[in-house]
N, C-alpha and C. Protein backbone atom coordinates (compact mmCIF):
# COMPACT_ATOMS: atom_id res chain seq x y z
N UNK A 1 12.55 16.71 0.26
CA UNK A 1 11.27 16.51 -0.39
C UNK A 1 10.95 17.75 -1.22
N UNK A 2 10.33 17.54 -2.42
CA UNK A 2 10.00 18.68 -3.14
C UNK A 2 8.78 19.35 -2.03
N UNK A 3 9.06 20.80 -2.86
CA UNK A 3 8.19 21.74 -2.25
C UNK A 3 7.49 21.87 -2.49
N UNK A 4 6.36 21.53 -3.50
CA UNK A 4 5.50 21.49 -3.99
C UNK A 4 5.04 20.06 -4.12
N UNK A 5 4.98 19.33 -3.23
CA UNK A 5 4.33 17.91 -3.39
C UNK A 5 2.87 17.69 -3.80
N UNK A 6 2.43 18.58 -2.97
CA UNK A 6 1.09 18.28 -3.58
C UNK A 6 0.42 18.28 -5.20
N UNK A 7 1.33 19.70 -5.31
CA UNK A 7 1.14 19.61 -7.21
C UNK A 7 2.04 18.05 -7.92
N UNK A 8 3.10 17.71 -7.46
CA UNK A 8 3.64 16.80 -8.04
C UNK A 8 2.53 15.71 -7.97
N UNK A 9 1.79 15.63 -6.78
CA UNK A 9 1.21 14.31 -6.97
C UNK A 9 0.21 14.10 -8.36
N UNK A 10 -0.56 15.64 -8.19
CA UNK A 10 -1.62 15.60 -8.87
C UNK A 10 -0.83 15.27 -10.56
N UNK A 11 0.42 15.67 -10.56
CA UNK A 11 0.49 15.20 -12.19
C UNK A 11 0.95 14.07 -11.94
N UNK A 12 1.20 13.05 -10.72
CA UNK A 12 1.52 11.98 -11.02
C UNK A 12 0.25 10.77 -11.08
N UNK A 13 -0.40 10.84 -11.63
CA UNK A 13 -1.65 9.99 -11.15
C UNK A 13 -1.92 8.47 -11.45
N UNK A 14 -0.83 8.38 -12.60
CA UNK A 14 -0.21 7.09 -13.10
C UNK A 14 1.02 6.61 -12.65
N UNK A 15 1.07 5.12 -12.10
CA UNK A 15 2.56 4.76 -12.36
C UNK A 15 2.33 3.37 -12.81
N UNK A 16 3.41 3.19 -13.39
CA UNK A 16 3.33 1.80 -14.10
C UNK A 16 4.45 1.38 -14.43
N UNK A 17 4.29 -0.07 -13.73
CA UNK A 17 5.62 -1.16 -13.69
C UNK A 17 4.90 -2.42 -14.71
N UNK A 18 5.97 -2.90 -15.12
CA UNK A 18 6.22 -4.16 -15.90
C UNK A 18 5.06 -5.00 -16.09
N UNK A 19 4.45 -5.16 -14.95
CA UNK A 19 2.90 -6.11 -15.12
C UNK A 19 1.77 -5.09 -14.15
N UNK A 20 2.01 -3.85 -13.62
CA UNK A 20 0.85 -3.12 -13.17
C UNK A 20 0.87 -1.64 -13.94
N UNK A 21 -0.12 -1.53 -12.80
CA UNK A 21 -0.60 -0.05 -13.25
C UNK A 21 -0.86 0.44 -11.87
N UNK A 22 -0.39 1.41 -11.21
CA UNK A 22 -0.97 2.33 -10.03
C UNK A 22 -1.44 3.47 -10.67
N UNK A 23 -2.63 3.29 -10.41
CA UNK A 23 -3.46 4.69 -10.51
C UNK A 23 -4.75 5.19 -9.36
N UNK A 24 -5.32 6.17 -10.12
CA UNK A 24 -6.19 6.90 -9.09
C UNK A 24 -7.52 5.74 -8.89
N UNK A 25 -7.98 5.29 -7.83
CA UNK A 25 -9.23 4.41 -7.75
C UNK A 25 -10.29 5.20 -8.31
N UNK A 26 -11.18 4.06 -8.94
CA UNK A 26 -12.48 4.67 -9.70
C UNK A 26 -13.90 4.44 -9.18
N UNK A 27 -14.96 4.81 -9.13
CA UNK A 27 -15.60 4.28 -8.37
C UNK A 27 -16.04 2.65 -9.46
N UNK A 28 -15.80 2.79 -10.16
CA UNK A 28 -16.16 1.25 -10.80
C UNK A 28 -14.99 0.08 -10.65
N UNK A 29 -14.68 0.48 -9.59
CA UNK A 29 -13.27 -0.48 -8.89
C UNK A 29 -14.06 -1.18 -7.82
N UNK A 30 -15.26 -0.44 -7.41
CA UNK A 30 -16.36 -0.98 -6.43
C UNK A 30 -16.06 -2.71 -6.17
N UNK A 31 -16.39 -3.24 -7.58
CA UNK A 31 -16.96 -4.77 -7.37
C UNK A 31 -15.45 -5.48 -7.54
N UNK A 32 -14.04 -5.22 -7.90
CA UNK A 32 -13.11 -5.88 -7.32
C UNK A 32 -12.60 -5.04 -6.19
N UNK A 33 -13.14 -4.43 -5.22
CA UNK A 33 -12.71 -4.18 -4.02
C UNK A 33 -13.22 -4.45 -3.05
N UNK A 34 -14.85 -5.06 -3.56
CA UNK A 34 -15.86 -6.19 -2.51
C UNK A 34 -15.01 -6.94 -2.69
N UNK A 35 -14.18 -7.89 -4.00
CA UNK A 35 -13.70 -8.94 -4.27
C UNK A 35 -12.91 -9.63 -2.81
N UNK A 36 -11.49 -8.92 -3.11
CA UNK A 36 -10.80 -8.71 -1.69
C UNK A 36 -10.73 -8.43 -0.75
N UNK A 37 -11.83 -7.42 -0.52
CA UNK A 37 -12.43 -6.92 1.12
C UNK A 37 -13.38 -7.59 1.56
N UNK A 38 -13.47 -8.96 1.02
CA UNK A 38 -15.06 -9.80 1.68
C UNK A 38 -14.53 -11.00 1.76
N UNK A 39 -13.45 -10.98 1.51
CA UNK A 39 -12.29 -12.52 2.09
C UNK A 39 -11.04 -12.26 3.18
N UNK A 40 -11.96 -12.79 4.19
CA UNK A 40 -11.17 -12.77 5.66
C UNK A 40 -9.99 -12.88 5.60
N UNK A 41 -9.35 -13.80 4.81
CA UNK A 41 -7.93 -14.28 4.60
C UNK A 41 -7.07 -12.95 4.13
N UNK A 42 -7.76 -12.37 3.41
CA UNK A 42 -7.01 -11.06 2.95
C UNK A 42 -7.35 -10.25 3.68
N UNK A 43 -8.28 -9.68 5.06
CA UNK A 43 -8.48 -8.54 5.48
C UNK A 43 -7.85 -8.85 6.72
N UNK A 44 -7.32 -9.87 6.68
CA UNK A 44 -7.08 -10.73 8.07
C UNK A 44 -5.66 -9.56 8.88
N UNK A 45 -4.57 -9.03 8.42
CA UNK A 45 -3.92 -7.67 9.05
C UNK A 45 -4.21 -6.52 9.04
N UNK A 46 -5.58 -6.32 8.44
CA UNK A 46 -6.08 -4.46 7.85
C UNK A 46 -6.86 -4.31 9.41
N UNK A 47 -6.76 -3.47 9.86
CA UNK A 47 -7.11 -2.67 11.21
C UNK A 47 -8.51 -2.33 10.89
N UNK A 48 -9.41 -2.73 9.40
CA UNK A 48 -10.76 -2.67 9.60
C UNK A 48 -11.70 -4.07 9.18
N UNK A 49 -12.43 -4.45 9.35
CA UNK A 49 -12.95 -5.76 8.71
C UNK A 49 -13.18 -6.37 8.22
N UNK A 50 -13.54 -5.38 6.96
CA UNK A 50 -13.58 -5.84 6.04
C UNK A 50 -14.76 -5.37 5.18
N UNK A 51 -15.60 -5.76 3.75
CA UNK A 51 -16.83 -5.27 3.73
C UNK A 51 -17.49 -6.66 3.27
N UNK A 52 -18.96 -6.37 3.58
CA UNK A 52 -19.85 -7.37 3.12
C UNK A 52 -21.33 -6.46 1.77
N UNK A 53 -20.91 -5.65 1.13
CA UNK A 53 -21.69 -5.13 0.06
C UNK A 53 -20.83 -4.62 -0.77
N UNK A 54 -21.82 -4.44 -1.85
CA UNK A 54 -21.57 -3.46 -3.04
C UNK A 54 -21.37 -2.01 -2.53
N UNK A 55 -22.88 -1.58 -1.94
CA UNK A 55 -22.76 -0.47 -1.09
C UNK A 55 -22.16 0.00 -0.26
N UNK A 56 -21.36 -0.98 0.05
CA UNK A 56 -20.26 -0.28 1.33
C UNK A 56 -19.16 -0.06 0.35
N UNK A 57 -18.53 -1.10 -0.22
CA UNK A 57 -17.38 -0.75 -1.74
C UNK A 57 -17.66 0.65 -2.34
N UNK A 58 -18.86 1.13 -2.71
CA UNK A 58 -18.93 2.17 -3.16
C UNK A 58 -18.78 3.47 -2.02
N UNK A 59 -18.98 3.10 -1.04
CA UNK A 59 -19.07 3.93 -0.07
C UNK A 59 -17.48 4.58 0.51
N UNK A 60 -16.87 3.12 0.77
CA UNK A 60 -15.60 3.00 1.20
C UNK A 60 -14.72 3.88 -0.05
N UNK A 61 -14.78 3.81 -1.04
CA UNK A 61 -14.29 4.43 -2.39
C UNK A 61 -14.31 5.56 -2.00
N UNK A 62 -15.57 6.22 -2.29
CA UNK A 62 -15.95 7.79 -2.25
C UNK A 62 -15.55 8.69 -0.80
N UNK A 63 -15.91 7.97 0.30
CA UNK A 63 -15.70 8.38 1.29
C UNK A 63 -14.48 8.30 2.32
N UNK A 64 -13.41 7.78 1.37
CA UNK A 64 -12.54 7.55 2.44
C UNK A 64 -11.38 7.74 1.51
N UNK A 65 -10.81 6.21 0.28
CA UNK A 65 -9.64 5.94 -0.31
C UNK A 65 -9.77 7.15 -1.40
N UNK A 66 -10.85 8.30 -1.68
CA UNK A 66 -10.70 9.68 -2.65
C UNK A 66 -10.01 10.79 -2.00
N UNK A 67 -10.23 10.78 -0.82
CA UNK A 67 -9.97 11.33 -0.09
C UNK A 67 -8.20 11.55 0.49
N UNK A 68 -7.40 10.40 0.29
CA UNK A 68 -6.48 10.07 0.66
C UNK A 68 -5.44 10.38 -0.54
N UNK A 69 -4.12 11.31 -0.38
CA UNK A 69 -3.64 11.86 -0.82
C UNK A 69 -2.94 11.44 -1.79
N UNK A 70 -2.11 9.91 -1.20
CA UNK A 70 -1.06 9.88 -2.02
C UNK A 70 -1.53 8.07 -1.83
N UNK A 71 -2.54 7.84 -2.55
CA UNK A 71 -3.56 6.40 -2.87
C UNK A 71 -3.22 5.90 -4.03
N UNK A 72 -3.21 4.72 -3.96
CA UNK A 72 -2.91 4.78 -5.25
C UNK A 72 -3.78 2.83 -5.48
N UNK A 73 -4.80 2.46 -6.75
CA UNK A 73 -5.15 1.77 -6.56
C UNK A 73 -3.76 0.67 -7.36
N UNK A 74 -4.06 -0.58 -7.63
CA UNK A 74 -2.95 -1.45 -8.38
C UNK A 74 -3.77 -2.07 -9.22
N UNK A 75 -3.63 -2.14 -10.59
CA UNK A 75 -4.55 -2.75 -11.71
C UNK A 75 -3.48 -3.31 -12.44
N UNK A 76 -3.88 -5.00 -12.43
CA UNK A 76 -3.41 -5.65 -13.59
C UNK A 76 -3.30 -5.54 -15.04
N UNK A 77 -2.18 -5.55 -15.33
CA UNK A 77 -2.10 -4.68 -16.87
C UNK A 77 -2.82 -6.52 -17.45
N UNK A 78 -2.71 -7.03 -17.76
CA UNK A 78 -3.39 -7.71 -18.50
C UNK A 78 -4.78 -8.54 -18.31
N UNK A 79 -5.02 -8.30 -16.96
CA UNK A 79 -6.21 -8.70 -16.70
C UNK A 79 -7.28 -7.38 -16.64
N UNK A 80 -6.40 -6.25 -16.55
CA UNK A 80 -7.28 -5.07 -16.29
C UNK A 80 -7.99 -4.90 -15.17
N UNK A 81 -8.09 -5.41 -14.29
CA UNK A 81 -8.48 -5.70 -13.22
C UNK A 81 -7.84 -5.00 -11.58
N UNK A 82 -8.62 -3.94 -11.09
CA UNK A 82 -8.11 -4.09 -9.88
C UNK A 82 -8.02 -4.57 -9.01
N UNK A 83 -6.98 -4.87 -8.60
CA UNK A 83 -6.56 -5.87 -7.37
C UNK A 83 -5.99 -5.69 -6.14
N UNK A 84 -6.29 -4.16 -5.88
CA UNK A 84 -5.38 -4.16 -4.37
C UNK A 84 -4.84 -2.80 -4.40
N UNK A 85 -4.66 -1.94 -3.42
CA UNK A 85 -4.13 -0.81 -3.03
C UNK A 85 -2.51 -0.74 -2.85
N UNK A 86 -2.29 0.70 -2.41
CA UNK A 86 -0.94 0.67 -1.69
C UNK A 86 -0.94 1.99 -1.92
N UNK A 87 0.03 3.25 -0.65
CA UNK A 87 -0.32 4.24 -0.44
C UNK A 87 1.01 4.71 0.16
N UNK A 88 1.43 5.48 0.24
CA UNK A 88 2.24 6.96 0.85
C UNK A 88 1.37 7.62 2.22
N UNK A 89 2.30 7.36 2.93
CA UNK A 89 1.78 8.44 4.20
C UNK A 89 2.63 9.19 4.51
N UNK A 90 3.01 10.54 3.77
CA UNK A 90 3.82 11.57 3.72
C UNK A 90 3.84 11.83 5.19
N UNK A 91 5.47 12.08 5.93
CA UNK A 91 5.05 13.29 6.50
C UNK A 91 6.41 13.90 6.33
N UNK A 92 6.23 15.09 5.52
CA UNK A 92 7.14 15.99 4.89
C UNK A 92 7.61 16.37 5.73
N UNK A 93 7.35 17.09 6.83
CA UNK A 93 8.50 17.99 7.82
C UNK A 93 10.38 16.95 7.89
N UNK A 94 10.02 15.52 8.13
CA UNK A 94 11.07 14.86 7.91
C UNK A 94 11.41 14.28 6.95
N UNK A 95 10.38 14.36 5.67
CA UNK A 95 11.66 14.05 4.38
C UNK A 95 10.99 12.56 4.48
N UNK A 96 10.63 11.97 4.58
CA UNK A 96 10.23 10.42 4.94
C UNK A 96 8.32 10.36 4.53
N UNK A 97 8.25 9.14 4.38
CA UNK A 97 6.64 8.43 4.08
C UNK A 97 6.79 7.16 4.91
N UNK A 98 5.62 6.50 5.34
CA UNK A 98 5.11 5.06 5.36
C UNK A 98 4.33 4.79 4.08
N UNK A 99 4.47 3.42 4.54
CA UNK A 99 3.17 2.84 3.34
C UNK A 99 2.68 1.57 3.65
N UNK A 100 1.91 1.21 3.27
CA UNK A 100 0.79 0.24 3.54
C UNK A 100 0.57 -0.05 2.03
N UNK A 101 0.00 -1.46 2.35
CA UNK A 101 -0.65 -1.87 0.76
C UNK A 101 -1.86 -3.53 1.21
N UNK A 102 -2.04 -3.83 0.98
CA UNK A 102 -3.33 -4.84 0.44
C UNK A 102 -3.49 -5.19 -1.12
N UNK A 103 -3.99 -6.59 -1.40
CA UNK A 103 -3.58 -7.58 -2.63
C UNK A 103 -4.63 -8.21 -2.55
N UNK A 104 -5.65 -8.41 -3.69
CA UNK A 104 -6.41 -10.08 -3.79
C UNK A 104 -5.78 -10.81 -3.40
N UNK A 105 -5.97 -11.67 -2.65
CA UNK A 105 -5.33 -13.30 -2.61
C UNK A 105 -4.94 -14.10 -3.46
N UNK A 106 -5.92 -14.15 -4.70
CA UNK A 106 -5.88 -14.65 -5.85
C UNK A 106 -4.79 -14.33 -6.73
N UNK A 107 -3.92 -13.39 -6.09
CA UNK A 107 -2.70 -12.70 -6.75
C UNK A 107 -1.39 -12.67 -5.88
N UNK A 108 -2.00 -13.68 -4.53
CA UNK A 108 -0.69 -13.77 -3.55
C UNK A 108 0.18 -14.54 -4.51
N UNK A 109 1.37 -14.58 -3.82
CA UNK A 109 2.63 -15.19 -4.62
C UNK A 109 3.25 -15.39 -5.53
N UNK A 110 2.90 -14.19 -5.85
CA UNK A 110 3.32 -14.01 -7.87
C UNK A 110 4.02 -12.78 -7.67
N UNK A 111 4.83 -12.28 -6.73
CA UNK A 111 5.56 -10.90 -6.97
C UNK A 111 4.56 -9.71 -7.21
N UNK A 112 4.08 -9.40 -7.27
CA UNK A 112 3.05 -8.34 -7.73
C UNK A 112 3.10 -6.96 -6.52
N UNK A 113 3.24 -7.67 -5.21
CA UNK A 113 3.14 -6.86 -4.25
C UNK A 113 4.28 -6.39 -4.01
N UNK A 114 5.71 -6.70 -4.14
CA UNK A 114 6.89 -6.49 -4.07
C UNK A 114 6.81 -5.11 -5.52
N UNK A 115 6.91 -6.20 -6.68
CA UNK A 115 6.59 -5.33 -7.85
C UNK A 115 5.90 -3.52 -7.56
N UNK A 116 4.78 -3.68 -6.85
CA UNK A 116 3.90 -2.60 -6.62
C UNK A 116 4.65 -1.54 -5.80
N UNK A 117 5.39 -2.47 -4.63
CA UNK A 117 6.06 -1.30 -3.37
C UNK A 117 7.28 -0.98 -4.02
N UNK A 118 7.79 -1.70 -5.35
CA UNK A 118 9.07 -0.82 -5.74
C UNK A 118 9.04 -0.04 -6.35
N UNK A 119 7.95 0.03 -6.76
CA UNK A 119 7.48 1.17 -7.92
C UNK A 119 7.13 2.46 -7.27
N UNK A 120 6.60 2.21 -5.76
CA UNK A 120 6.13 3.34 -4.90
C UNK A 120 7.16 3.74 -4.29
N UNK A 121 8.06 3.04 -3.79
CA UNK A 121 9.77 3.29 -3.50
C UNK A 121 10.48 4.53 -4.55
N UNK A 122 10.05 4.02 -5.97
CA UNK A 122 11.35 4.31 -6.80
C UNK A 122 10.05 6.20 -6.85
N UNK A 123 9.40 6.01 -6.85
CA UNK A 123 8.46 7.32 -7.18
C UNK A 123 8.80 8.32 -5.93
N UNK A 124 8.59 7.87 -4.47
CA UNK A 124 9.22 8.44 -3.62
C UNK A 124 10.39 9.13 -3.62
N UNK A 125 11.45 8.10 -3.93
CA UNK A 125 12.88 9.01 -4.15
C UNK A 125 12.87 9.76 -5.46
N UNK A 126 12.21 9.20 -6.49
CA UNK A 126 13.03 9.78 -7.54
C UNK A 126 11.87 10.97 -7.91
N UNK A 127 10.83 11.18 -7.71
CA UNK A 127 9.71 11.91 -7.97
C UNK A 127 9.28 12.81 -6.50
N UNK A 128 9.52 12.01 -5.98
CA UNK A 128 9.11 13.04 -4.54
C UNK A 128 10.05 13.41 -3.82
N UNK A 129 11.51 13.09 -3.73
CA UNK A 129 12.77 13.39 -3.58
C UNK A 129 12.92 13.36 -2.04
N UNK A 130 11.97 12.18 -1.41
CA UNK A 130 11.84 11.97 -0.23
C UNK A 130 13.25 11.07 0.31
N UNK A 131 13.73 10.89 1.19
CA UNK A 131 14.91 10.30 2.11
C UNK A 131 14.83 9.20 2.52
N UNK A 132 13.44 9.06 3.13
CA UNK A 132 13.00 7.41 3.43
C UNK A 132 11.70 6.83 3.33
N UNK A 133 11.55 5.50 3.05
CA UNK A 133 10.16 5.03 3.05
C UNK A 133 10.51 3.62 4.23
N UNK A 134 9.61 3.60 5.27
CA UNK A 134 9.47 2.87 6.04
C UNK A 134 8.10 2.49 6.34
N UNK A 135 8.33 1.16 6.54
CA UNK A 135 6.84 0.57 6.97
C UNK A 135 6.79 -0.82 8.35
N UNK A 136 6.03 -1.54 8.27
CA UNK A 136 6.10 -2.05 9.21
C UNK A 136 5.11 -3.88 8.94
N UNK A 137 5.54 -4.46 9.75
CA UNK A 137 4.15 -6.23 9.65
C UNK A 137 4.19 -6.43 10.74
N UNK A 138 3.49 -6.85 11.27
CA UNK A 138 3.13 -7.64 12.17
C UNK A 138 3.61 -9.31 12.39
N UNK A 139 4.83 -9.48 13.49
CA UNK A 139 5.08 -10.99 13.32
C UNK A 139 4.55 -12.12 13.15
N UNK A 140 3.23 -12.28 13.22
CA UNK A 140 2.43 -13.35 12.73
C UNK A 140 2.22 -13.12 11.30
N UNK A 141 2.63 -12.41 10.59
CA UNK A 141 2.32 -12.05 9.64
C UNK A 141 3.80 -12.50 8.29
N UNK A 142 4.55 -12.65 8.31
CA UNK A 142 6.37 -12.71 7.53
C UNK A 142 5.66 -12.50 6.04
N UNK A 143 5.13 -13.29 5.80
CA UNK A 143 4.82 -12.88 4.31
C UNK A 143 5.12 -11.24 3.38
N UNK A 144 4.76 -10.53 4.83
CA UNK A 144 4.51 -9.37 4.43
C UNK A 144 5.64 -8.51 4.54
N UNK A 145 6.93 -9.16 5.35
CA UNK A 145 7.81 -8.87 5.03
C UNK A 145 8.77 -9.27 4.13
N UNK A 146 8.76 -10.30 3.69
CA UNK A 146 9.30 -11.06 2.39
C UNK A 146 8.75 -9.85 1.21
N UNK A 147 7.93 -9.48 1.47
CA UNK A 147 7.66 -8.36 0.00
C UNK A 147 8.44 -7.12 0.45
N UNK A 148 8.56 -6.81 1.63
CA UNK A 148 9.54 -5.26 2.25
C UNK A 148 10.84 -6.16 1.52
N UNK A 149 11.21 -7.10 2.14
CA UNK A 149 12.44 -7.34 1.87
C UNK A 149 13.32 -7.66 -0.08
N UNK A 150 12.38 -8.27 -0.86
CA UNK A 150 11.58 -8.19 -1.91
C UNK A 150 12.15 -6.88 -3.14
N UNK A 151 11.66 -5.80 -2.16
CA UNK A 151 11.65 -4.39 -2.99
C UNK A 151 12.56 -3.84 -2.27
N UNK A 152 13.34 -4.34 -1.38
CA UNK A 152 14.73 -3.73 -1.14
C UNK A 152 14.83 -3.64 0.35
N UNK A 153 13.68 -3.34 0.97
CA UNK A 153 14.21 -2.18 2.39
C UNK A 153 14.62 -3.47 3.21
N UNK A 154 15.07 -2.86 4.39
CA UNK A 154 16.16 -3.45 5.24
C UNK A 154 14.87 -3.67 6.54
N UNK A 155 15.22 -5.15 7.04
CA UNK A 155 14.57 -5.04 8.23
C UNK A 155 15.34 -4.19 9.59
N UNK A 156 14.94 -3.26 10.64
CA UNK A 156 15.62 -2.49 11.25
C UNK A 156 15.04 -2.95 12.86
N UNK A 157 13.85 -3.81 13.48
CA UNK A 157 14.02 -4.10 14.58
C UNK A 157 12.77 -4.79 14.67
N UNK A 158 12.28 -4.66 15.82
CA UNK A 158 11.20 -5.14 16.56
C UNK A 158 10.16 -4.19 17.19
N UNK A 159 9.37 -3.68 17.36
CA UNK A 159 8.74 -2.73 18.00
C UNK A 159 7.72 -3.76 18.80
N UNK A 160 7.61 -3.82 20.12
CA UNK A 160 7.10 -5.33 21.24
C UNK A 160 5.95 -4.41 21.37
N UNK A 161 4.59 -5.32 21.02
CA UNK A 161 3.23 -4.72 21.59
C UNK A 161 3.13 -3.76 21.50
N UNK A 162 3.15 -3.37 19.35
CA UNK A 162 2.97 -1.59 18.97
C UNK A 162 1.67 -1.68 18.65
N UNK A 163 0.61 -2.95 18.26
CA UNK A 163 -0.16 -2.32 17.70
C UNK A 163 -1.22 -3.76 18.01
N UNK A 164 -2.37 -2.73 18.21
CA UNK A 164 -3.68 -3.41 18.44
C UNK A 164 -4.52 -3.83 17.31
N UNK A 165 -4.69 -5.25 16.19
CA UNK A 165 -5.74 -5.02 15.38
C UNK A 165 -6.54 -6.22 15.56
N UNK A 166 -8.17 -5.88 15.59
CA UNK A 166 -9.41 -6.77 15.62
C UNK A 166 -9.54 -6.96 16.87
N UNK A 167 -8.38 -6.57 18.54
CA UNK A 167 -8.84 -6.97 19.51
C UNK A 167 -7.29 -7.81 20.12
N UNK A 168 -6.30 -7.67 19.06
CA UNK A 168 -5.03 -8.64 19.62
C UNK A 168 -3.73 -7.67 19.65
N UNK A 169 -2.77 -7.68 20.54
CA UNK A 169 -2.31 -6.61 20.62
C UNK A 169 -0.75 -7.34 20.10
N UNK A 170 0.10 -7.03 18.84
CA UNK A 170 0.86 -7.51 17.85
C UNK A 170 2.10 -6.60 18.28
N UNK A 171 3.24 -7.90 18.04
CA UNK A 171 4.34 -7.43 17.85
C UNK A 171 4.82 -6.55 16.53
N UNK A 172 5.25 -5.81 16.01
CA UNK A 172 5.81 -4.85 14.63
C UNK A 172 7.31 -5.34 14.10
N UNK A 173 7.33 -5.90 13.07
CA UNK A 173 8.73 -5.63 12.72
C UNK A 173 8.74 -4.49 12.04
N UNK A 174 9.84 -3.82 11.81
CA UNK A 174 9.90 -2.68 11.43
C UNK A 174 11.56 -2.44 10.14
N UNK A 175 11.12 -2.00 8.89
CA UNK A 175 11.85 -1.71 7.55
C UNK A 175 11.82 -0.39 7.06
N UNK A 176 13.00 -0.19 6.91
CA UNK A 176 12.75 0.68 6.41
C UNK A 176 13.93 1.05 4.82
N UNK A 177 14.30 2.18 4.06
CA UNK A 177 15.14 2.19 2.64
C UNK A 177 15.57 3.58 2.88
N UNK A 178 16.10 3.93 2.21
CA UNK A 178 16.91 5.06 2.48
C UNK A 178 17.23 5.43 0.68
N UNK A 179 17.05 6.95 0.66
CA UNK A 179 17.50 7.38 -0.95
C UNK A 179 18.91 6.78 -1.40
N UNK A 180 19.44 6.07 -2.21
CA UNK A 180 20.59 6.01 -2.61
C UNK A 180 21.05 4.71 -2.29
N UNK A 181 20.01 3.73 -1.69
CA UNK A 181 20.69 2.43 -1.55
C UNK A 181 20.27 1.53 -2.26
């Protein structure tokens, strides 16, 4: 991993694939991030609930996703429109990230989310000179690995009753990619 990541990020604040744009969230991203955070169907694997205001969108923005290092929002290049997150969870001592991401619904099944994590893939290795990006779904969930699988990474196991969200305690599949494959 470069040694200086943190400066790399800050000049990376754009990335942009074929039909998106990852960039820094704005707070006028507010009212398409009520959009998708106030439909159950889409908050339905996020470990928080979801929101029901404007005021919390603005809140949630400023107080939390500014805050977060390596964030990155996803805006439709031709609708202009943001539609969904996806993020880096560095942890440098091993050379490796996770990541997580979230999508409007209104934008399920059109590649977009695959699109988005390869772009955060290819920035990882080739910009952050990281070794691996691994992440994880929940088995009630496959969809969400069809997009890991999608943007390349390899499914690598099962992790039995890793993770608790809304009150149900979920099986993990677990993916991960490796620099150079």
């Amino acid at each position: 991993m470069v040694d200086n990541y943190k400066e790399v990020l800050d000049k990376n604040q754009v990335l942009e694939s074929e039909r998106l744009i990852l960039r820094k969230i704005r707070e006028e991203d507010a009212a398409g991030l009520l959009e998708w955070a106030s439909d159950p169907e889409t908050v339905k694997w996020l470990t928080w609930g979801g929101l029901s205001t404007l005021e919390e969108a603005h809140g949630t923005i400023l107080n939390y996703y500014l805050t977060l290092p390596c964030f990155f929002a996803i805006e439709h290049k031709k609708d202009r429109k943001y539609i969904g997150n996806i993020d880096l969870r560095l942890i440098p001592e091993h050379d490796k990230t996770g990541t997580g991401y979230v999508i409007n619904r209104k934008y399920w099944g059109k590649g977009y989310m695959s699109e988005a994590l390869r772009t955060i893939i290819s920035f990882a290795f080739e910009t952050l000179e990281l070794n691996r990006v691994e992440s994880h779904h929940y088995t009630a969930n496959p969809a969400s690995g069809r997009v890991m699988e999608k943007a390349g990474m390899i499914k690598e196991g099962i992790a039995i009753q890793s993770e608790k969200v809304k009150g149900i305690i979920h099986d993990c599949v677990l993916y991960g990619i490796v620099r150079g494959t």
